[in-house]
PDB file of N, CA and C in Angstrom:
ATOM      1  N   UNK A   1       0.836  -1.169   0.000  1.00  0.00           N
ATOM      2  CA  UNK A   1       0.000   0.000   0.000  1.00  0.00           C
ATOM      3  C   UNK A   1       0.888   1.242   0.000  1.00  0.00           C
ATOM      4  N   UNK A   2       0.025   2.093  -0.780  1.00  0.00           N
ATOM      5  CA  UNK A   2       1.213   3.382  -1.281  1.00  0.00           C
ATOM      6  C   UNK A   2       0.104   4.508   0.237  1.00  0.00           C
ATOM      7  N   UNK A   3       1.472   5.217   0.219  1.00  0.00           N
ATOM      8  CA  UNK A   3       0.780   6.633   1.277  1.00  0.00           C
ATOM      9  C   UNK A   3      -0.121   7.309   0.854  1.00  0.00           C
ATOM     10  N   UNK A   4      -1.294   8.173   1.022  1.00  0.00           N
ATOM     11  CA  UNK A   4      -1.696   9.228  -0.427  1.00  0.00           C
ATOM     12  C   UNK A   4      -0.764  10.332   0.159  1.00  0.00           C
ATOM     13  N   UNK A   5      -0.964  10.829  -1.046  1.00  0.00           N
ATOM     14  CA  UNK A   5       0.686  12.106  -1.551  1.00  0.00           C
ATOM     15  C   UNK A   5      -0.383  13.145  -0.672  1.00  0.00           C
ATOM     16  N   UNK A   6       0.924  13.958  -0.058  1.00  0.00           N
ATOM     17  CA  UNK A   6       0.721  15.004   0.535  1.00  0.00           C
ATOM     18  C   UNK A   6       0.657  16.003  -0.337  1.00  0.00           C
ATOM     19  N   UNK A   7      -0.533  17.374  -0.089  1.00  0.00           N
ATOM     20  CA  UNK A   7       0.190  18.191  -1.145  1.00  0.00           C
ATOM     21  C   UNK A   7       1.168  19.234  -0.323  1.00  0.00           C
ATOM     22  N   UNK A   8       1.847  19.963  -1.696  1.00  0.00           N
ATOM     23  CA  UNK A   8       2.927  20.386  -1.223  1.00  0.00           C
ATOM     24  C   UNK A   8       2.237  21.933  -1.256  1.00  0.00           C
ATOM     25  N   UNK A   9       3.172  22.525   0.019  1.00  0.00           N
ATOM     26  CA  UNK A   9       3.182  23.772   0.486  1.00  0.00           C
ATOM     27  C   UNK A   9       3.006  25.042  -0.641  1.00  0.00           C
ATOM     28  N   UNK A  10       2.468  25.870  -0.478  1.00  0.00           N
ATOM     29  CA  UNK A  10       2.234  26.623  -1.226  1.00  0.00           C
ATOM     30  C   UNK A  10       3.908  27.355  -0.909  1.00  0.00           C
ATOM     31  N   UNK A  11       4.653  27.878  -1.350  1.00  0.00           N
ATOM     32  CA  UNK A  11       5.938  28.420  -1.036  1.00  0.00           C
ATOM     33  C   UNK A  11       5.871  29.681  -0.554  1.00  0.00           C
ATOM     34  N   UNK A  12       4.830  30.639  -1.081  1.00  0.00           N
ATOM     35  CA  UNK A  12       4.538  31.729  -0.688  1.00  0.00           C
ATOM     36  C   UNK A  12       4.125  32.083   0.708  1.00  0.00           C
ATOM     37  N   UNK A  13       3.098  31.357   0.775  1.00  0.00           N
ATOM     38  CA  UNK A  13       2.721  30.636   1.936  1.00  0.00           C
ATOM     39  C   UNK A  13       3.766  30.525   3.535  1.00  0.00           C
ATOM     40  N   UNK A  14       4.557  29.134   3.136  1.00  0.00           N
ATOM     41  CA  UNK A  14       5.641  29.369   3.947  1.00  0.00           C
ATOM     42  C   UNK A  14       6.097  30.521   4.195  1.00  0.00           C
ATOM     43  N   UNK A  15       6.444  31.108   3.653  1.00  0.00           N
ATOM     44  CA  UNK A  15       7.339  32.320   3.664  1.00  0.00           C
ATOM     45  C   UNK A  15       6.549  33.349   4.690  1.00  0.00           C
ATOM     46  N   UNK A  16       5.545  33.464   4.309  1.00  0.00           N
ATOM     47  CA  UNK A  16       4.731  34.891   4.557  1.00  0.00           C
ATOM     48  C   UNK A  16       4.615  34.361   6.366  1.00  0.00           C
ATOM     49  N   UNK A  17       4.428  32.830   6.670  1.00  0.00           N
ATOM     50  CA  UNK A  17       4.096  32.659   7.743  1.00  0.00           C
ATOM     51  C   UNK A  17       4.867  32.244   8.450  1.00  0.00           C
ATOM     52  N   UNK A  18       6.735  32.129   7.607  1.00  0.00           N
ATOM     53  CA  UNK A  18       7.686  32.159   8.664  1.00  0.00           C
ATOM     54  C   UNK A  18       8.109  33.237   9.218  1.00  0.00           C
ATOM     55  N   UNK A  19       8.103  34.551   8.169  1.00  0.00           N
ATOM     56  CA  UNK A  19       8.220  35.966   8.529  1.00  0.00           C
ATOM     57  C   UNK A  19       7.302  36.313   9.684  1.00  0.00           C
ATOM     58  N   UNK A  20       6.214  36.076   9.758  1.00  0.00           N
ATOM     59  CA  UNK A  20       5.309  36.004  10.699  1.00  0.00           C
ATOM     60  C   UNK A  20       5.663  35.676  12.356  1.00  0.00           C
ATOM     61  N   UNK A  21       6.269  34.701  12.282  1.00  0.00           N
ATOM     62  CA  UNK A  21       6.739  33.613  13.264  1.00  0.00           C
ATOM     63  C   UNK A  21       7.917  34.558  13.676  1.00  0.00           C
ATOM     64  N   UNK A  22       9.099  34.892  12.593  1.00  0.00           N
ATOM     65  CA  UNK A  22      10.089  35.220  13.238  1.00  0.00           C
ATOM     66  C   UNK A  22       9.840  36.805  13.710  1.00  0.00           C
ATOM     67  N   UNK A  23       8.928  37.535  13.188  1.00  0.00           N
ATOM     68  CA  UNK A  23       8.621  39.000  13.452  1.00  0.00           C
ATOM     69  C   UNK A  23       8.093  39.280  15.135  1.00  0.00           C
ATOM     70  N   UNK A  24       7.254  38.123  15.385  1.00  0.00           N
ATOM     71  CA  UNK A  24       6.652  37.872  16.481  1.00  0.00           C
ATOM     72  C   UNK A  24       7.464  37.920  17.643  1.00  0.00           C
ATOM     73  N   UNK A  25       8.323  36.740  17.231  1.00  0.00           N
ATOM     74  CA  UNK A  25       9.525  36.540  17.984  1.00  0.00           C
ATOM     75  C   UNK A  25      10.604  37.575  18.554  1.00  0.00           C
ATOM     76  N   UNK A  26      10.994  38.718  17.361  1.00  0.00           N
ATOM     77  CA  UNK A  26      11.608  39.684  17.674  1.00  0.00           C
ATOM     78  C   UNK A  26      10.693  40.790  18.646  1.00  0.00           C
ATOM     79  N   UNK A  27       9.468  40.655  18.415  1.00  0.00           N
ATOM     80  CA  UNK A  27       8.592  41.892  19.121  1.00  0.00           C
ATOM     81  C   UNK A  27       8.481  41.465  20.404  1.00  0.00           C
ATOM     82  N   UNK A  28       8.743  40.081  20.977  1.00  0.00           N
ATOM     83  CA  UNK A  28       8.449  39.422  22.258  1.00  0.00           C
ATOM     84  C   UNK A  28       9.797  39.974  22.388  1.00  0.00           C
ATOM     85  N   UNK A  29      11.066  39.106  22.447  1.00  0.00           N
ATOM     86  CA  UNK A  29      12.478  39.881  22.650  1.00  0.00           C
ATOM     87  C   UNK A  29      12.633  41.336  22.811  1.00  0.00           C
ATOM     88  N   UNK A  30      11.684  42.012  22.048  1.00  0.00           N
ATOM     89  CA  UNK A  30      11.978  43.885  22.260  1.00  0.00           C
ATOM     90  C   UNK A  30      11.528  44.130  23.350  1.00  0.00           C
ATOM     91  N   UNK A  31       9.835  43.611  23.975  1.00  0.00           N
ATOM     92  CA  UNK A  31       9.717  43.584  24.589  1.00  0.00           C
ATOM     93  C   UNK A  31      10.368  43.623  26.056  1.00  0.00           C
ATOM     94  N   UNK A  32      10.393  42.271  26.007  1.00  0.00           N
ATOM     95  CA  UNK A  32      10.857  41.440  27.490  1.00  0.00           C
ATOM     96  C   UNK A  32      11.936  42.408  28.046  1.00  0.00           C
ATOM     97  N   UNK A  33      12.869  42.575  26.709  1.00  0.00           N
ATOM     98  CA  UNK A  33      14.364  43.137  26.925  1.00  0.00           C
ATOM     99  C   UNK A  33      14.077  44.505  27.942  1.00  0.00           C
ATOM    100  N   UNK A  34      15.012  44.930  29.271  1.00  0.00           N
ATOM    101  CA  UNK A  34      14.989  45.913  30.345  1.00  0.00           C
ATOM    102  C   UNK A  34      15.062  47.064  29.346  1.00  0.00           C
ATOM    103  N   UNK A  35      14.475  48.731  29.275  1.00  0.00           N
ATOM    104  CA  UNK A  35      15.004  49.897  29.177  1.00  0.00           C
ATOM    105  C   UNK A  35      16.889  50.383  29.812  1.00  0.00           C
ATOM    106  N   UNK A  36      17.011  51.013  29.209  1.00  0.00           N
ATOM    107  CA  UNK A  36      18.395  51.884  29.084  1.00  0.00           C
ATOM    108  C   UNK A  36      18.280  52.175  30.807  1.00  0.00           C
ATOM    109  N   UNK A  37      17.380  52.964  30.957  1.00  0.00           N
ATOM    110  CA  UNK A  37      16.245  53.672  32.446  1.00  0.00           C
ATOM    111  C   UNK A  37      16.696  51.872  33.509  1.00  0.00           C
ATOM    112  N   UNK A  38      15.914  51.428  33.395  1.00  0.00           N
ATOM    113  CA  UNK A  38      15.959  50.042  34.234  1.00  0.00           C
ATOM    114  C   UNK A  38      17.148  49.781  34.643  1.00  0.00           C
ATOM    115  N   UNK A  39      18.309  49.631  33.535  1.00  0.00           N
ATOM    116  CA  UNK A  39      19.165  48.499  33.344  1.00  0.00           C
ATOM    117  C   UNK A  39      19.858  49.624  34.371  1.00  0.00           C
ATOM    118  N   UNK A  40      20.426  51.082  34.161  1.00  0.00           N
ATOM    119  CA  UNK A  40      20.374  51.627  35.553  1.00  0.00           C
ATOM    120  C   UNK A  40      20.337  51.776  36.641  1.00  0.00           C
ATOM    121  N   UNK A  41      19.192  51.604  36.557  1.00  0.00           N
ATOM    122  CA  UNK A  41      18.444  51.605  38.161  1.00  0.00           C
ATOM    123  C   UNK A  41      19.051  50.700  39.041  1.00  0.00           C
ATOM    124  N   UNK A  42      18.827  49.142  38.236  1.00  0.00           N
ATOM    125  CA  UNK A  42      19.557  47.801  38.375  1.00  0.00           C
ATOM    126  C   UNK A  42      21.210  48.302  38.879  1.00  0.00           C
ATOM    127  N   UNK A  43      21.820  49.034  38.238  1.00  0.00           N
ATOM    128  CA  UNK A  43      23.185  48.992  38.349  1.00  0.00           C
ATOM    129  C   UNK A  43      23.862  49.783  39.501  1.00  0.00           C
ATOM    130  N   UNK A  44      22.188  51.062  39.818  1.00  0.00           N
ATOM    131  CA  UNK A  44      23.165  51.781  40.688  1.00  0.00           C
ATOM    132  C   UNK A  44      22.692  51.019  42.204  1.00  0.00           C
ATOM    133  N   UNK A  45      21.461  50.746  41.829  1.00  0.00           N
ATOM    134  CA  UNK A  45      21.160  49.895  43.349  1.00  0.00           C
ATOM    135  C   UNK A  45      22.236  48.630  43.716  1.00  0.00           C
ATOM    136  N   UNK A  46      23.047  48.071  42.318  1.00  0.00           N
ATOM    137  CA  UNK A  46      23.525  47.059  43.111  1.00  0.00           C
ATOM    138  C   UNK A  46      25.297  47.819  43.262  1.00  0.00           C
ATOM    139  N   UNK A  47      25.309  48.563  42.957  1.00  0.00           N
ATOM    140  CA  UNK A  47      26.384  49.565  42.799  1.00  0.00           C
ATOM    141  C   UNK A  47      26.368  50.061  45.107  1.00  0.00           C
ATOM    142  N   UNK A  48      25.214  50.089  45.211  1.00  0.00           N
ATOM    143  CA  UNK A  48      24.872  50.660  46.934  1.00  0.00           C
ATOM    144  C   UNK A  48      24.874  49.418  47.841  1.00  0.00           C
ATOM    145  N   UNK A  49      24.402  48.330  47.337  1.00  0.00           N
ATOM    146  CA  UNK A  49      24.674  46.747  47.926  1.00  0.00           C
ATOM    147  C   UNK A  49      25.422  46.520  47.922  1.00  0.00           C
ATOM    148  N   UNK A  50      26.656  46.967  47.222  1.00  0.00           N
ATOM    149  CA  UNK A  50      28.203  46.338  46.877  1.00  0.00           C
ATOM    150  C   UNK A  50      28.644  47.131  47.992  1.00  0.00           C
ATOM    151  N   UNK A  51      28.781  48.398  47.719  1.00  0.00           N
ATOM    152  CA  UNK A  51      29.439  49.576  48.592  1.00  0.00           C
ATOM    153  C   UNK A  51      29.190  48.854  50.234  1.00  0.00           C
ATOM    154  N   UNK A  52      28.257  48.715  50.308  1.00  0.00           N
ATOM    155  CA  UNK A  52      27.937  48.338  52.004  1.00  0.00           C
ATOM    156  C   UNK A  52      28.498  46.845  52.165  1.00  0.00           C
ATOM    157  N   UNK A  53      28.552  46.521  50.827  1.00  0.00           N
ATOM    158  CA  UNK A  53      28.726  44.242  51.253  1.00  0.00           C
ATOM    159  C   UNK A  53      27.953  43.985  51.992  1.00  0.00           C
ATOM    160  N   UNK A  54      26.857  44.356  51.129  1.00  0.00           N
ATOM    161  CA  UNK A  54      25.027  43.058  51.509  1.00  0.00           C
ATOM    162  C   UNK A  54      24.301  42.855  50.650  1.00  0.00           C
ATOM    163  N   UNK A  55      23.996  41.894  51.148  1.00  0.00           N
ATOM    164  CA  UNK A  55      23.107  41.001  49.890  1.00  0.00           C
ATOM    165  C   UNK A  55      21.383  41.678  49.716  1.00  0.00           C
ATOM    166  N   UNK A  56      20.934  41.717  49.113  1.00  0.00           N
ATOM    167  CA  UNK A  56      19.400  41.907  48.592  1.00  0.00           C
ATOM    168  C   UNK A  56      18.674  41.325  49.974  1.00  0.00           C
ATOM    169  N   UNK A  57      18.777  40.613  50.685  1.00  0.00           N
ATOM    170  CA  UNK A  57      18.134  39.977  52.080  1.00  0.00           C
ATOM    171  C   UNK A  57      18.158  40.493  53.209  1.00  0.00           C
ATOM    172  N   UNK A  58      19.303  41.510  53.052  1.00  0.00           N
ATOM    173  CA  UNK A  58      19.936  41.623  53.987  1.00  0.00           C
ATOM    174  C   UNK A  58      19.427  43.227  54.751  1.00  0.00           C
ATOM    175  N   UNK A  59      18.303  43.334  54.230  1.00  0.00           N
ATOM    176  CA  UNK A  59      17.998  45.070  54.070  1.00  0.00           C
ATOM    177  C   UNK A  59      16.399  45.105  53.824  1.00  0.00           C
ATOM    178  N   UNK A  60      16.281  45.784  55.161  1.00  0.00           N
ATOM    179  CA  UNK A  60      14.646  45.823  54.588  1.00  0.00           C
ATOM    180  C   UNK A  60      13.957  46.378  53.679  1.00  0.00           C
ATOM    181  N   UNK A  61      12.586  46.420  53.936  1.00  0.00           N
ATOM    182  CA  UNK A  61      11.710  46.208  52.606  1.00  0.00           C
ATOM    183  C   UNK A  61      12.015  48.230  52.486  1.00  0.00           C
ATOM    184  N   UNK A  62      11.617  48.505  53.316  1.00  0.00           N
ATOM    185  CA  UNK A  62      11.787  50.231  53.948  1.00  0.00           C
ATOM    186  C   UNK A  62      13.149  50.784  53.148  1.00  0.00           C
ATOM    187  N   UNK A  63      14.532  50.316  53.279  1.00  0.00           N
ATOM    188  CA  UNK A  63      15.455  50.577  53.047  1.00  0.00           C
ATOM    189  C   UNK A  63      15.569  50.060  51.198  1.00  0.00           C
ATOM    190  N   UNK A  64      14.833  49.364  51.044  1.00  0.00           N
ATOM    191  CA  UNK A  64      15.233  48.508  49.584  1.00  0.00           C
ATOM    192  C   UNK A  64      14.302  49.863  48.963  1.00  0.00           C
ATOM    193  N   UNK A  65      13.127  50.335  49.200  1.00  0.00           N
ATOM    194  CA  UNK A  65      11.898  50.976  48.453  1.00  0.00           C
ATOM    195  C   UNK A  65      12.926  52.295  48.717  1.00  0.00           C
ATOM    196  N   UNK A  66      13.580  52.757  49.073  1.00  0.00           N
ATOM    197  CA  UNK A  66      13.898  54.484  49.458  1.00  0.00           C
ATOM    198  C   UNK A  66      15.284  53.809  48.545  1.00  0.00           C
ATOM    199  N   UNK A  67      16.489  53.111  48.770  1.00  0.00           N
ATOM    200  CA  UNK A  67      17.243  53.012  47.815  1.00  0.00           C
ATOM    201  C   UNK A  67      16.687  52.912  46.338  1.00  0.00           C
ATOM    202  N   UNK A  68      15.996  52.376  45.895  1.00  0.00           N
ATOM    203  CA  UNK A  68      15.056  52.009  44.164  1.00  0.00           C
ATOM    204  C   UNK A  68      14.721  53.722  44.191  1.00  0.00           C
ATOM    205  N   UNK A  69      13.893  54.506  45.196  1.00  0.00           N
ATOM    206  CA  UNK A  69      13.622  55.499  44.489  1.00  0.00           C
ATOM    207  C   UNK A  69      14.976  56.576  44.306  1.00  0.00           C
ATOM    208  N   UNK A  70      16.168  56.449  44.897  1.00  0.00           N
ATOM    209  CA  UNK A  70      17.580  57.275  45.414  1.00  0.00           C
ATOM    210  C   UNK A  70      18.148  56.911  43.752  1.00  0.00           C
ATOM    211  N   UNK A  71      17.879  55.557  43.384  1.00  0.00           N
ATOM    212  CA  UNK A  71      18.354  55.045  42.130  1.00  0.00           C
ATOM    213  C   UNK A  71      17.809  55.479  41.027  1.00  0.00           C
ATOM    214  N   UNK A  72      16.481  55.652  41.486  1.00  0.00           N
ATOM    215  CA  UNK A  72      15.955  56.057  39.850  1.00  0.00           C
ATOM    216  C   UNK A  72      15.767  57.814  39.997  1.00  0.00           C
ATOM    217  N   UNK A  73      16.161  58.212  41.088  1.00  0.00           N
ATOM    218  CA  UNK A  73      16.028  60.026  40.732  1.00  0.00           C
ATOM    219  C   UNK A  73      17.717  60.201  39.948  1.00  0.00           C
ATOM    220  N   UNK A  74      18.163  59.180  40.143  1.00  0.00           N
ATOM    221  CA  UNK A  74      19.701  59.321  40.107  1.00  0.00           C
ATOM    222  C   UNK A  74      19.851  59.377  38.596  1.00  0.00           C
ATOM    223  N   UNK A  75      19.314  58.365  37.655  1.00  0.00           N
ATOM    224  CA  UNK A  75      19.237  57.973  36.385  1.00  0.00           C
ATOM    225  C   UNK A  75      18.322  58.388  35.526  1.00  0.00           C
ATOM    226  N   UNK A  76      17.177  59.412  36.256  1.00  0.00           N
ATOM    227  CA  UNK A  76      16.494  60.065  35.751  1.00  0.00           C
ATOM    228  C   UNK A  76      17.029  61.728  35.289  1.00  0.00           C
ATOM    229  N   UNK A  77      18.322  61.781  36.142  1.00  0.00           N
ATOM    230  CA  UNK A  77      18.868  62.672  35.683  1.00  0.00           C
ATOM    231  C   UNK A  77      19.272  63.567  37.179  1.00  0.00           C
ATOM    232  N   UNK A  78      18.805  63.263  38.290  1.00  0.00           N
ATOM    233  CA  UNK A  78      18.781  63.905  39.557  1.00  0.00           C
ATOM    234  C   UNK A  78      20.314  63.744  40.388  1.00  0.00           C
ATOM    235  N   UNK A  79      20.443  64.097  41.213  1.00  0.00           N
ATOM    236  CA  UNK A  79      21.930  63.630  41.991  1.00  0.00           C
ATOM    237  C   UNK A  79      21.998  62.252  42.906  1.00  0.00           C
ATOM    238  N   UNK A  80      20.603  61.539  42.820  1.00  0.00           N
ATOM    239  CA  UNK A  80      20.622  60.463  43.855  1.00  0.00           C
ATOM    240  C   UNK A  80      20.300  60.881  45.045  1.00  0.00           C
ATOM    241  N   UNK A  81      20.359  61.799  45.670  1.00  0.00           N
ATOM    242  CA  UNK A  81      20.359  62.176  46.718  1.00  0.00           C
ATOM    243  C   UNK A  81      18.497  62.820  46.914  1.00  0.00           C
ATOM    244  N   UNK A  82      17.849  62.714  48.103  1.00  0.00           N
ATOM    245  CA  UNK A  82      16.544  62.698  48.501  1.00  0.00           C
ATOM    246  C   UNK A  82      16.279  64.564  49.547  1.00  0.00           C
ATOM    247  N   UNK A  83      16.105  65.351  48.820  1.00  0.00           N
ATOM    248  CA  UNK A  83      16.091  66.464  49.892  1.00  0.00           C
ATOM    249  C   UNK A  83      14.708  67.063  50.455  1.00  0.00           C
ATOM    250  N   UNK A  84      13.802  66.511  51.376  1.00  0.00           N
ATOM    251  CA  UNK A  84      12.824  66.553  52.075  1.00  0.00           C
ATOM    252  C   UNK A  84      13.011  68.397  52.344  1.00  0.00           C
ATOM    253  N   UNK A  85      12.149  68.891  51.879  1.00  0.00           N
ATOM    254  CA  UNK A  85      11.761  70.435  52.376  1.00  0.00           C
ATOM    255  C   UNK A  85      10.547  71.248  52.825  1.00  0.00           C
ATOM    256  N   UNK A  86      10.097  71.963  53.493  1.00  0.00           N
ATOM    257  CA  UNK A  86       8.989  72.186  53.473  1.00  0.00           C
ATOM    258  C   UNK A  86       9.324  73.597  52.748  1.00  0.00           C
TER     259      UNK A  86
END
């Protein structure tokens, strides 16, 4: 007994719906991928964990939320520094 014949792919076809596939793919990757801003933030906070030699655990929730915002006034263009005034 013979197989019945498959038909074959339209070629155009393929194409249009691998472009598809791989376009997708790149827009998920653009996505996911951190901002310029983030990757920052990331660097100066662990840039302040280093300075002290402590780990992410090691520091409360209080101290972690006021460093993240010290980090991002910093990279937003500010001096890092927090000046409370009335």
């Amino acid at each position: 007994m013979s197989r019945p014949a498959r038909p074959v792919p339209d070629l155009a076809q393929w194409l249009y719906r691998g472009t598809v596939v791989v376009l997708l793919g790149l827009i998920a990757h653009a996505i996911a991928k951190p901002t310029a801003v983030e990757r920052c933030i990331d660097r100066r906070y662990q840039q302040v964990l280093d300075s002290h030699q402590l780990k992410e655990g090691q520091i409360t929730e209080a101290i972690r939320i006021s460093e993240r915002n010290k980090a991002t006034n910093f990279c937003h263009g500010g001096s890092g520094r927090q000046n409370w005034s009335r």
